[in-house]
C-alpha atoms as a PDB file:
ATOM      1  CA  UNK A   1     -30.381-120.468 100.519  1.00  0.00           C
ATOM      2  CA  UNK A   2     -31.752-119.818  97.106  1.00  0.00           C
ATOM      3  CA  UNK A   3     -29.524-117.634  94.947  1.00  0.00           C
ATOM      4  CA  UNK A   4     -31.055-116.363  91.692  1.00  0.00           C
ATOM      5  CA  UNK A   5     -29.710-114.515  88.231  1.00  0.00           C
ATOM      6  CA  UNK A   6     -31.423-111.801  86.535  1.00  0.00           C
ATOM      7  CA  UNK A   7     -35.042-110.111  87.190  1.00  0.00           C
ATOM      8  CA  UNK A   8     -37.638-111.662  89.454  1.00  0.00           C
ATOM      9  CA  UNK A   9     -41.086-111.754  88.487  1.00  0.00           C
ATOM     10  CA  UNK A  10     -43.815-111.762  92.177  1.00  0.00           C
ATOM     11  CA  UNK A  11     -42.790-115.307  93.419  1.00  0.00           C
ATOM     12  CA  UNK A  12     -43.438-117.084  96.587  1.00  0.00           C
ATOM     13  CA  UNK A  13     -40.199-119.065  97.691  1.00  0.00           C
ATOM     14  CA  UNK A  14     -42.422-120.059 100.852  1.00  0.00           C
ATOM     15  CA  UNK A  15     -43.226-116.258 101.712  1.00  0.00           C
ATOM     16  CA  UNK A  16     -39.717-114.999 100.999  1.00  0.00           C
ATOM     17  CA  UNK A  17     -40.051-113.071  98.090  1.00  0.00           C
ATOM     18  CA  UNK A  18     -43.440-112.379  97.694  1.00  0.00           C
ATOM     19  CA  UNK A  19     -43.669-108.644  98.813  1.00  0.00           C
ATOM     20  CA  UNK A  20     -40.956-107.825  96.575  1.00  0.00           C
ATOM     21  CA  UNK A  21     -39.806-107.451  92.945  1.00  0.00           C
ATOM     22  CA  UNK A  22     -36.242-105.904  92.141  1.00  0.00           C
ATOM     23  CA  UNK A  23     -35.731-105.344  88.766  1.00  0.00           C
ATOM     24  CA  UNK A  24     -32.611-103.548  88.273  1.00  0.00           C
ATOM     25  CA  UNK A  25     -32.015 -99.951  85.719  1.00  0.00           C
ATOM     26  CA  UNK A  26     -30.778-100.318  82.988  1.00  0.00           C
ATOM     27  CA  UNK A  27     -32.264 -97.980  80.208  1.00  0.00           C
ATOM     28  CA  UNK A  28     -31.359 -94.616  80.142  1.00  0.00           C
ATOM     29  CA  UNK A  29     -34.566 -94.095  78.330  1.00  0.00           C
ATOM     30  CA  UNK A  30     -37.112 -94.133  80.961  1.00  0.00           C
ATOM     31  CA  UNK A  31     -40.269 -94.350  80.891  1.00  0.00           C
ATOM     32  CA  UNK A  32     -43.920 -92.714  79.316  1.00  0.00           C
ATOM     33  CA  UNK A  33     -46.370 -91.667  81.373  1.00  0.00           C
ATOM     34  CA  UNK A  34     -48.167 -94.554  83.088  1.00  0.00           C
ATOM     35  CA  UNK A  35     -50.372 -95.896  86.385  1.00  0.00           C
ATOM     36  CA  UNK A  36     -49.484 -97.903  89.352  1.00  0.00           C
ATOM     37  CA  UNK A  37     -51.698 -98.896  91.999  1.00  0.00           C
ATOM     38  CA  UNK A  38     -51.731-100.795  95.441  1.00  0.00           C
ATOM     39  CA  UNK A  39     -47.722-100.726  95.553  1.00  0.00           C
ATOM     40  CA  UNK A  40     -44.774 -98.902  96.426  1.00  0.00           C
ATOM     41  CA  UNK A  41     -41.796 -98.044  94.014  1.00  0.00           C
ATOM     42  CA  UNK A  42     -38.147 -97.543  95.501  1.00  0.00           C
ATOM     43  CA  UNK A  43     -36.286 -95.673  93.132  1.00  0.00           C
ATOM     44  CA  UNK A  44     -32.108 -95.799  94.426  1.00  0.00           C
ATOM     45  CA  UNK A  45     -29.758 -94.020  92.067  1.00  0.00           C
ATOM     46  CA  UNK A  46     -26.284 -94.900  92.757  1.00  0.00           C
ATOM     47  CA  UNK A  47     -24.957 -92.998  90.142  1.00  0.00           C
ATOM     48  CA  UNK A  48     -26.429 -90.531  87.732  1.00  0.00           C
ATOM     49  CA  UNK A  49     -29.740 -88.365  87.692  1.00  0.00           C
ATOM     50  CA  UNK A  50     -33.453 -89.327  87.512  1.00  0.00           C
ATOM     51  CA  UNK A  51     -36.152 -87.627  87.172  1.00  0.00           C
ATOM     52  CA  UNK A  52     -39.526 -88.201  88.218  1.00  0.00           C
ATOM     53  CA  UNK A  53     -42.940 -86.628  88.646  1.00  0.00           C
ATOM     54  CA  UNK A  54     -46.488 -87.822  89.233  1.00  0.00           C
ATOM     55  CA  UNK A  55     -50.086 -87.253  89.289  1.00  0.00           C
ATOM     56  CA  UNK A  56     -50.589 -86.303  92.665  1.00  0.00           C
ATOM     57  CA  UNK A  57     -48.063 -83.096  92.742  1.00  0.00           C
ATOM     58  CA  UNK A  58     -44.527 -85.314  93.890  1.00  0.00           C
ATOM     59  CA  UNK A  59     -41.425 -85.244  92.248  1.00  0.00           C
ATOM     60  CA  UNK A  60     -37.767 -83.956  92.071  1.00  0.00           C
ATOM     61  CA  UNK A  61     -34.220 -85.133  90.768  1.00  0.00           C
ATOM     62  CA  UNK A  62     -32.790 -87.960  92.207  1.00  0.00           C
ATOM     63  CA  UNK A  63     -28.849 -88.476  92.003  1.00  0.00           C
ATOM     64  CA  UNK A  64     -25.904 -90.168  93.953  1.00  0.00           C
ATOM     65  CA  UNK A  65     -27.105 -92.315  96.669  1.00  0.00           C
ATOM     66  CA  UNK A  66     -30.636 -90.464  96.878  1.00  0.00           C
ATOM     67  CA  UNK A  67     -33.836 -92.289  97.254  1.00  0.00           C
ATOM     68  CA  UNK A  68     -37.475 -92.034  95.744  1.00  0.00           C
ATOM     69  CA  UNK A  69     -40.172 -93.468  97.764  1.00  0.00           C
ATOM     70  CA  UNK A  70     -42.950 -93.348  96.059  1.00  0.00           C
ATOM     71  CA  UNK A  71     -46.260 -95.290  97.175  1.00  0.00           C
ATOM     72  CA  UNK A  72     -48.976 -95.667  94.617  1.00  0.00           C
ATOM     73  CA  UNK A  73     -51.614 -96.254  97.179  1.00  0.00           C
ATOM     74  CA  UNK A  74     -55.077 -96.030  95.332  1.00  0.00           C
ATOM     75  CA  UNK A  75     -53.895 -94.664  91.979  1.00  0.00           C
ATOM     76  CA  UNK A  76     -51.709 -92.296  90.176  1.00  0.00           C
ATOM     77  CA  UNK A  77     -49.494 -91.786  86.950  1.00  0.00           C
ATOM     78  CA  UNK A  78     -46.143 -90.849  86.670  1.00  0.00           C
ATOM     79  CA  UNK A  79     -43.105 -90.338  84.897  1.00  0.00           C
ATOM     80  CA  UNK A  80     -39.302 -90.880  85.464  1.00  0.00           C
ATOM     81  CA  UNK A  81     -36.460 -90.556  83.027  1.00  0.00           C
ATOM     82  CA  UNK A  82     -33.029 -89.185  83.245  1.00  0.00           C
ATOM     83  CA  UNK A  83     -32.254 -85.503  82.059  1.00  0.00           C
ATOM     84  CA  UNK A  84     -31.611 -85.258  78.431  1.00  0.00           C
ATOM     85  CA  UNK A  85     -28.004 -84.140  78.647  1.00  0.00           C
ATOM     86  CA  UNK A  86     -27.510 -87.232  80.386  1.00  0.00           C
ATOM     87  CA  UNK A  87     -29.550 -89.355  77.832  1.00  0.00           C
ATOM     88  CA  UNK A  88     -27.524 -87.578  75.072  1.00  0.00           C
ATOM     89  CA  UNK A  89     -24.187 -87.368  76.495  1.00  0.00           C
ATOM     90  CA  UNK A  90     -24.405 -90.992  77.341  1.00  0.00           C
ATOM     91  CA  UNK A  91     -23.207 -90.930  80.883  1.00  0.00           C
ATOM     92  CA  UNK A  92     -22.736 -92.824  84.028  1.00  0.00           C
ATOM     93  CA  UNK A  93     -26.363 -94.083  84.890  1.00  0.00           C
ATOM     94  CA  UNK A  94     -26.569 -97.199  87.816  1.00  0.00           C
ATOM     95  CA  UNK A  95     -29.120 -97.678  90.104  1.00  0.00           C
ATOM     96  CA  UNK A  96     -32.597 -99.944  90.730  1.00  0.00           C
ATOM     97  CA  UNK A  97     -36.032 -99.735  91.685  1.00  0.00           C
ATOM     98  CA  UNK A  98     -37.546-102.055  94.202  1.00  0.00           C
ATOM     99  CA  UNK A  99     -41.504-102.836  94.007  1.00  0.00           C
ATOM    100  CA  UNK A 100     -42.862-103.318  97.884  1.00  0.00           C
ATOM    101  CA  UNK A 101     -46.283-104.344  98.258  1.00  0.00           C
ATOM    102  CA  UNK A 102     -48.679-103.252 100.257  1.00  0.00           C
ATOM    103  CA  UNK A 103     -51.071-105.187 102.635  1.00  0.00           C
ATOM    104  CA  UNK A 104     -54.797-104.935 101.579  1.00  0.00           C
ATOM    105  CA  UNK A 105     -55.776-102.154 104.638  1.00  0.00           C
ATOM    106  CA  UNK A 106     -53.401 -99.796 102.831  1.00  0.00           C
ATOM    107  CA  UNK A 107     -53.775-100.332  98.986  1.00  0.00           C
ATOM    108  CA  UNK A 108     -56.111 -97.852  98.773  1.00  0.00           C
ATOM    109  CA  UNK A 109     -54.377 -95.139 100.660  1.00  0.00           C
ATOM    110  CA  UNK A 110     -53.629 -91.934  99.394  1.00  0.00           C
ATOM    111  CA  UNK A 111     -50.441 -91.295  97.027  1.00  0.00           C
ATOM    112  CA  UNK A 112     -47.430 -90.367  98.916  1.00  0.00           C
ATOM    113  CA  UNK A 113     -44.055 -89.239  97.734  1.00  0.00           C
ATOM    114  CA  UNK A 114     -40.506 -89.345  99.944  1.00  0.00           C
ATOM    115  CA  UNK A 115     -37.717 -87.637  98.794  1.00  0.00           C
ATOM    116  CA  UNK A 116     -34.886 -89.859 100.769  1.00  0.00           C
ATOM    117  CA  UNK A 117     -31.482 -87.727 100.294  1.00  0.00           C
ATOM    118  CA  UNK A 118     -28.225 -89.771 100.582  1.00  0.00           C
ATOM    119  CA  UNK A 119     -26.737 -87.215 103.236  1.00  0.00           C
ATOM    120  CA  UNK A 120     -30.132 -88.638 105.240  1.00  0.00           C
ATOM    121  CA  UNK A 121     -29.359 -92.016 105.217  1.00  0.00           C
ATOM    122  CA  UNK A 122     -27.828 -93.705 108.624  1.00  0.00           C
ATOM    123  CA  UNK A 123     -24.095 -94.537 107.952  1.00  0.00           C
ATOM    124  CA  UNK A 124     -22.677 -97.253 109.779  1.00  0.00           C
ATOM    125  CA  UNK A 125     -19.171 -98.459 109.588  1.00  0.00           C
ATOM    126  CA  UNK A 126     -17.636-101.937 110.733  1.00  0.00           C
ATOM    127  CA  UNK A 127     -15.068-101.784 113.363  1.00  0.00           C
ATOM    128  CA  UNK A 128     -12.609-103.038 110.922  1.00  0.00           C
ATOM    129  CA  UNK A 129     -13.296 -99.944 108.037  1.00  0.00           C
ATOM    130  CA  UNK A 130     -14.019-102.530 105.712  1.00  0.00           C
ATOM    131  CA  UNK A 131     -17.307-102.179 105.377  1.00  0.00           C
ATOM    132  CA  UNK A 132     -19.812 -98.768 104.747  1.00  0.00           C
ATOM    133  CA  UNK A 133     -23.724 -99.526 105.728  1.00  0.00           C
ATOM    134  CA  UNK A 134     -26.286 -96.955 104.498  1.00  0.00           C
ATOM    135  CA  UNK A 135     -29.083 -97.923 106.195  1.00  0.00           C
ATOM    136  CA  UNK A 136     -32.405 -95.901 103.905  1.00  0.00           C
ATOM    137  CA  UNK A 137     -34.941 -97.306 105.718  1.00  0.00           C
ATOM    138  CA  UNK A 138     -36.180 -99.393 108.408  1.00  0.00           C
ATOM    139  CA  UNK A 139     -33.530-100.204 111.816  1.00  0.00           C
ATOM    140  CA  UNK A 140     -30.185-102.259 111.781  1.00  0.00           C
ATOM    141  CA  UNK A 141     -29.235-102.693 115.394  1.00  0.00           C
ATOM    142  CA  UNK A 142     -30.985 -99.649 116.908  1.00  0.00           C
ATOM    143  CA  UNK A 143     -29.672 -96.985 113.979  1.00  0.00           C
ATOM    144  CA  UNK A 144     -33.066 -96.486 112.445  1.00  0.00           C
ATOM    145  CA  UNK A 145     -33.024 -94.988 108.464  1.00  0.00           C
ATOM    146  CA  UNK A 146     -35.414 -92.172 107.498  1.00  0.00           C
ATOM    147  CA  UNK A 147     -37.277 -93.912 105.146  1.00  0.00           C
ATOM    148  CA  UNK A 148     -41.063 -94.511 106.194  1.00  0.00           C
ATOM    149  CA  UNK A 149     -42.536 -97.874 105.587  1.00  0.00           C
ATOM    150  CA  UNK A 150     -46.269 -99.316 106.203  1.00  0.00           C
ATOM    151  CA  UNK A 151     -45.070-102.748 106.924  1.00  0.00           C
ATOM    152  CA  UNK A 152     -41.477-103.442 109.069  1.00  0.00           C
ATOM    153  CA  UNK A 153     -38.973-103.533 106.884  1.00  0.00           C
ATOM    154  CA  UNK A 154     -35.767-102.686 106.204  1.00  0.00           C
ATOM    155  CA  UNK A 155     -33.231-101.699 103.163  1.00  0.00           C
ATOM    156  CA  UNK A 156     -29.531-101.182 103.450  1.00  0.00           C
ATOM    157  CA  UNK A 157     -26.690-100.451 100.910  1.00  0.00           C
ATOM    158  CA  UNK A 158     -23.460-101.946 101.848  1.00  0.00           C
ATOM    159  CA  UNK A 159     -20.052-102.130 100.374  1.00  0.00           C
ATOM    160  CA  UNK A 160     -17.438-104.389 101.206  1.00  0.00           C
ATOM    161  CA  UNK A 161     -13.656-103.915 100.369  1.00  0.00           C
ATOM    162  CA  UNK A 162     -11.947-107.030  99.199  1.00  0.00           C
ATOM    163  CA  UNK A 163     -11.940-109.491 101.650  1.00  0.00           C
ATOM    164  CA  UNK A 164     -13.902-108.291 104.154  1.00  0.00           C
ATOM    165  CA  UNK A 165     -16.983-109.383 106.019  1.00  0.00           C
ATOM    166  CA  UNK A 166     -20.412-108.741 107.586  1.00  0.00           C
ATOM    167  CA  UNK A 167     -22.690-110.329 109.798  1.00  0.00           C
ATOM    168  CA  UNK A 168     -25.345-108.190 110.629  1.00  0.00           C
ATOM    169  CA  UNK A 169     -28.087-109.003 112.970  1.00  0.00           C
ATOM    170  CA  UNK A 170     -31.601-109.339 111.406  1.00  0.00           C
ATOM    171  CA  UNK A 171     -35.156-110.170 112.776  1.00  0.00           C
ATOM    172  CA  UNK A 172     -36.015-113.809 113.257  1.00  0.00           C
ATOM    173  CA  UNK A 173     -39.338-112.717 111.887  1.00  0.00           C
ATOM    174  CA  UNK A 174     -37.959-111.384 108.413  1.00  0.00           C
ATOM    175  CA  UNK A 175     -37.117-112.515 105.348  1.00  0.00           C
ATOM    176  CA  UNK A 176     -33.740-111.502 104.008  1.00  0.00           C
ATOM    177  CA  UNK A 177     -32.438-110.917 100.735  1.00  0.00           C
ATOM    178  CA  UNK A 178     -29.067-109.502  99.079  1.00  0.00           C
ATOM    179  CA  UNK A 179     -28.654-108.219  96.067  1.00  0.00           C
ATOM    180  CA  UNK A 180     -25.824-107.418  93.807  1.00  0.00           C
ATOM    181  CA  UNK A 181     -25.256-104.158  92.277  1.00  0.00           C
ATOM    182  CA  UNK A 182     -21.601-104.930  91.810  1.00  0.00           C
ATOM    183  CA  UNK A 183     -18.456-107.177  92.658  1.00  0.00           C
ATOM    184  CA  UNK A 184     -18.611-110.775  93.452  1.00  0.00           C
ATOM    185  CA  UNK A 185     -18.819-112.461  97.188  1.00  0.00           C
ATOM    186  CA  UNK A 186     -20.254-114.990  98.792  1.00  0.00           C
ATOM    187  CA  UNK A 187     -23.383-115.061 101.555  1.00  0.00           C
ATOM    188  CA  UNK A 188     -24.079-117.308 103.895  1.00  0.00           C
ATOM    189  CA  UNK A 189     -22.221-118.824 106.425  1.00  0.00           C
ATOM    190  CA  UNK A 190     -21.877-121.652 103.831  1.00  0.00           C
ATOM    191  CA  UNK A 191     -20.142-119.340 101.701  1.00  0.00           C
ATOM    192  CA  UNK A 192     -22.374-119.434  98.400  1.00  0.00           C
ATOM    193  CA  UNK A 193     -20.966-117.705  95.472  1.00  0.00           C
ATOM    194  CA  UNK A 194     -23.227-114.372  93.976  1.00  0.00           C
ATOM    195  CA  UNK A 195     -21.892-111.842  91.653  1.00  0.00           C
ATOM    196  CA  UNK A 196     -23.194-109.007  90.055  1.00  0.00           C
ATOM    197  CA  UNK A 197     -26.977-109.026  88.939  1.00  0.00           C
ATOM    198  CA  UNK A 198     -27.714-111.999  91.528  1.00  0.00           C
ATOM    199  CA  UNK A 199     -30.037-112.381  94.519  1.00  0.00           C
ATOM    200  CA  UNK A 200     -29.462-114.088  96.920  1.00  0.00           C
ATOM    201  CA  UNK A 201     -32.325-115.515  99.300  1.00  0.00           C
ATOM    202  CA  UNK A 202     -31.263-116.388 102.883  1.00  0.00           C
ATOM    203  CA  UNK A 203     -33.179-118.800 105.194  1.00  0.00           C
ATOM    204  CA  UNK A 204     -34.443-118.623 108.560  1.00  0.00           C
ATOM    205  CA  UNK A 205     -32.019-117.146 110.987  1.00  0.00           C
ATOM    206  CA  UNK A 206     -31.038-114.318 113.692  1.00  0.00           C
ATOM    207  CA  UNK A 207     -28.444-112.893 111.032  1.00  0.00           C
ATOM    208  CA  UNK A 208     -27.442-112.106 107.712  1.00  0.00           C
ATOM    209  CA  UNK A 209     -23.315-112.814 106.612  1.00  0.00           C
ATOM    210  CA  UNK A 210     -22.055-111.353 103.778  1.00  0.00           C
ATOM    211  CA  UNK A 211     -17.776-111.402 102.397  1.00  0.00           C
ATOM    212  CA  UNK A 212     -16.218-110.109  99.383  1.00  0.00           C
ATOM    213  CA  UNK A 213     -13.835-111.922  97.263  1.00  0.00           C
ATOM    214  CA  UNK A 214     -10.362-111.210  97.859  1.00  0.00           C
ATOM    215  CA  UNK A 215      -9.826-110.097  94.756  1.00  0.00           C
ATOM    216  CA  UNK A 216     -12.421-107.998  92.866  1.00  0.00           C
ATOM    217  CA  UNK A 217     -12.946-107.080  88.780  1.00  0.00           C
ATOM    218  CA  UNK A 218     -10.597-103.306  88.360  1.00  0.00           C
ATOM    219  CA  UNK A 219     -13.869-101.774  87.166  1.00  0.00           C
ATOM    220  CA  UNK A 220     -15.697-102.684  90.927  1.00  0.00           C
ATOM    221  CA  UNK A 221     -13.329-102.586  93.242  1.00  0.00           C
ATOM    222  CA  UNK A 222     -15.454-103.050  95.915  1.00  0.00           C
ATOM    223  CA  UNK A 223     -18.432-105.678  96.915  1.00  0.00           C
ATOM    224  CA  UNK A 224     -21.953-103.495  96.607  1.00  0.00           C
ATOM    225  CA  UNK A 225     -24.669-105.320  97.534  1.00  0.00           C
ATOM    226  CA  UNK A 226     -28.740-104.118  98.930  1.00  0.00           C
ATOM    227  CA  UNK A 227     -29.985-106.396 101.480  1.00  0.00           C
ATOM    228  CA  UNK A 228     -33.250-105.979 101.925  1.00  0.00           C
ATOM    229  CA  UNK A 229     -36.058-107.695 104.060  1.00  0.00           C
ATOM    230  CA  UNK A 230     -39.231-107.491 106.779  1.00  0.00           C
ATOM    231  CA  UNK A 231     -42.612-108.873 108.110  1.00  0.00           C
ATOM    232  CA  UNK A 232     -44.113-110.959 105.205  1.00  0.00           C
ATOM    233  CA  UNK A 233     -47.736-109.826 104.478  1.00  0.00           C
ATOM    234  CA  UNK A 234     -48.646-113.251 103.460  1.00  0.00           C
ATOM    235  CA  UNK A 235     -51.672-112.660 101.717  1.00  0.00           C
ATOM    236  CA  UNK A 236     -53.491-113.459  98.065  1.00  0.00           C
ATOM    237  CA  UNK A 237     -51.613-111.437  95.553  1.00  0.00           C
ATOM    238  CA  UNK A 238     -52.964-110.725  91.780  1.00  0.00           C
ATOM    239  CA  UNK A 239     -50.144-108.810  90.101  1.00  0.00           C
ATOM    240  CA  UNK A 240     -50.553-107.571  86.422  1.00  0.00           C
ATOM    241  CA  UNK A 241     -48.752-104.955  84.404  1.00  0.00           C
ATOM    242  CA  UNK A 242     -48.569-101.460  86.881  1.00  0.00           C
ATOM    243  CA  UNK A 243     -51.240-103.126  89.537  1.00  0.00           C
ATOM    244  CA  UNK A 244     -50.676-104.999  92.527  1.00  0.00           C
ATOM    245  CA  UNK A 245     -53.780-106.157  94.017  1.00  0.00           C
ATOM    246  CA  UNK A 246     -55.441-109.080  96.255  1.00  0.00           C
ATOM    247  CA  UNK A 247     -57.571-110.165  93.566  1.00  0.00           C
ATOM    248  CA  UNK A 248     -58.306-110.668  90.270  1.00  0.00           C
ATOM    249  CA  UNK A 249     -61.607-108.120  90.521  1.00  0.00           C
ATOM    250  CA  UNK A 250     -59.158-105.227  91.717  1.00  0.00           C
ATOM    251  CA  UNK A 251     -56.976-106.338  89.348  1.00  0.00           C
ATOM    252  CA  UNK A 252     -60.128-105.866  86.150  1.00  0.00           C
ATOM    253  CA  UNK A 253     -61.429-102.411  88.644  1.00  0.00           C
ATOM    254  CA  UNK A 254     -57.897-101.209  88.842  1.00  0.00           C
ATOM    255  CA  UNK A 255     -57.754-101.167  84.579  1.00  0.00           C
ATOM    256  CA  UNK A 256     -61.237-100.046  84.997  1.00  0.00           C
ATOM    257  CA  UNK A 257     -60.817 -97.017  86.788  1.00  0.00           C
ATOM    258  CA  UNK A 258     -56.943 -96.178  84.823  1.00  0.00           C
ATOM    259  CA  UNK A 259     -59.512 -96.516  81.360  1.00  0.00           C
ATOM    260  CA  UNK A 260     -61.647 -93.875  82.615  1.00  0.00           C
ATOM    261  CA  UNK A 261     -59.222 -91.458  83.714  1.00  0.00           C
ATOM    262  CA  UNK A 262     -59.857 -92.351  87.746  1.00  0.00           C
ATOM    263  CA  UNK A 263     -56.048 -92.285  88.531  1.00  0.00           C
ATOM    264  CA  UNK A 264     -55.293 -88.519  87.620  1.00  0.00           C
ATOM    265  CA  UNK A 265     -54.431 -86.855  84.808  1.00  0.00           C
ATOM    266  CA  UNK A 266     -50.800 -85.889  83.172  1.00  0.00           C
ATOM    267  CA  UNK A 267     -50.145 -82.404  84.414  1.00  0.00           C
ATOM    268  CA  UNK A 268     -48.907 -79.352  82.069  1.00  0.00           C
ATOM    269  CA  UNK A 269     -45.648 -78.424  83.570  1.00  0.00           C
ATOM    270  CA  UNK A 270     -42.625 -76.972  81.879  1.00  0.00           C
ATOM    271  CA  UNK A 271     -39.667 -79.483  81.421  1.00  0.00           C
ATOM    272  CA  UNK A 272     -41.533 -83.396  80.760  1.00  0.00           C
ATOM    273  CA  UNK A 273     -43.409 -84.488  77.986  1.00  0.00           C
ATOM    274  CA  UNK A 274     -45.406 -87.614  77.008  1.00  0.00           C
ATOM    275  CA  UNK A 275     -42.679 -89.243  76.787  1.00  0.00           C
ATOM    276  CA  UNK A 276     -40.097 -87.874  78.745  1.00  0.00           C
ATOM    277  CA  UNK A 277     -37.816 -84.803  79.288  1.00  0.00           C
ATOM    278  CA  UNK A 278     -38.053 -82.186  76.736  1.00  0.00           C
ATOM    279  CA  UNK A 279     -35.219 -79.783  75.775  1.00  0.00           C
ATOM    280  CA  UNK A 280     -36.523 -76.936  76.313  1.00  0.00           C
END
């Protein structure tokens, strides 16, 4: 079991990690206007509000334990950014956005947009009560989440009181992942250490254990971790910038066709800017 700190860039670890990239929220600034293509982003707001919109007419306001499934497909632009009161006012703001790539048949597809509400989500408790499984997409034992995916995979919040523990059953055919959004713990039925802003990467296996320390920082109570996993795609990846392609030609046509205006254009409506939210 590998067990990493801070952001990961598209890496291999023999297939594990290759289809995703987690880097986790932590400007309340947002971002411009700007392209993707031949991805998916996974917006999950634990706590605050974000707002997004894109090229292709989706959008809304995202807040406690929603979800924004946005897949880039063949091209758009969008925006996301939290409301200015909340920018101004300076308050609570966690969450992360997964990158999930796409196999080759469906880089090209059209844009599509899920709005993935946290009353949606499939909530599974242990028999204990010392666990709480939101399950956003993909199946966990036969509870299936509502979020659509184009390869098997699936994404679960879970938080674990002090002391207790998980073992979940998970595809022999999957990688597996946790990451930590808060608390410390251990994974593995070797008990390896992670703590907040670590990922851990489990090996092969018919399940995933997880435990929280007995005792827990008095600002995170609890153990919150996203395991995530599924099918790897397992082929050539050429990542750059917004684009996630096969090769480096898509890569230079991708840039190509963002130059020349070929993934959409920034539409007028009341509320976002260049930049972000307005006032008004």
């Amino acid at each position: 079991m590998d067990v990493h700190a801070g952001h990961h860039p598209w890496s291999d670890h023999g297939g594990t990690l290759a289809d995703f990239l987690i880097p986790q929220l932590v400007s309340l600034k947002g971002t411009p206007w700007h392209p993707h293509r031949g991805f998916e982003t996974v917006t999950y707001i634990i706590d605050g509000i974000f707002d997004h919109q894109d090229s292709n007419g989706g959008g809304g306001t995202i807040t406690n334990g929603d979800t924004q499934w946005m897949t880039a497909g063949s091209g758009l632009l969008h925006i996301e950014a939290p409301p200015e009161h909340l920018v101004v006012s300076g308050g609570l703001f966690h969450g992360l956005q997964l990158w999930v790539n796409l196999p080759a048949k469906d880089k090209m597809m059209p844009p599509r947009y899920q709005d993935i509400r946290g009353g949606n989500v499939q909530l599974l408790t242990t028999p204990d009560g010392g666990a709480l499984l939101r399950v956003i997409a993909g199946e966990l034992d036969g509870h299936q989440g509502p979020g659509i995916t184009h390869t098997p995979i699936t994404m679960i919040h879970a938080t674990l009181a002090p002391g207790a523990e998980i073992t979940l059953p998970w595809r022999e055919d999957f990688n597996g992942l946790a990451y930590v959004l808060a608390g410390r713990g251990t994974v593995g039925a070797e008990r390896q250490p992670v703590q907040l802003g670590q990922t851990a990467v489990f090996g092969e296996g018919g399940s995933l254990t997880v435990r929280a320390d007995e005792k827990q920082d008095s600002h995170t109570p609890d153990l919150e971790v996203v395991l995530l996993g599924g099918q790897p795609i397992r082929e050539p990846m050429a990542h750059y910038g917004p684009f996630v392609m096969n090769t480096r030609e898509e890569l230079q046509q991708a840039f190509d066709d963002f130059q020349k205006g070929r993934l959409g254009t920034i539409p007028a409506v009341h509320g976002m800017t260049g930049s972000g939210p307005s006032g008004a």
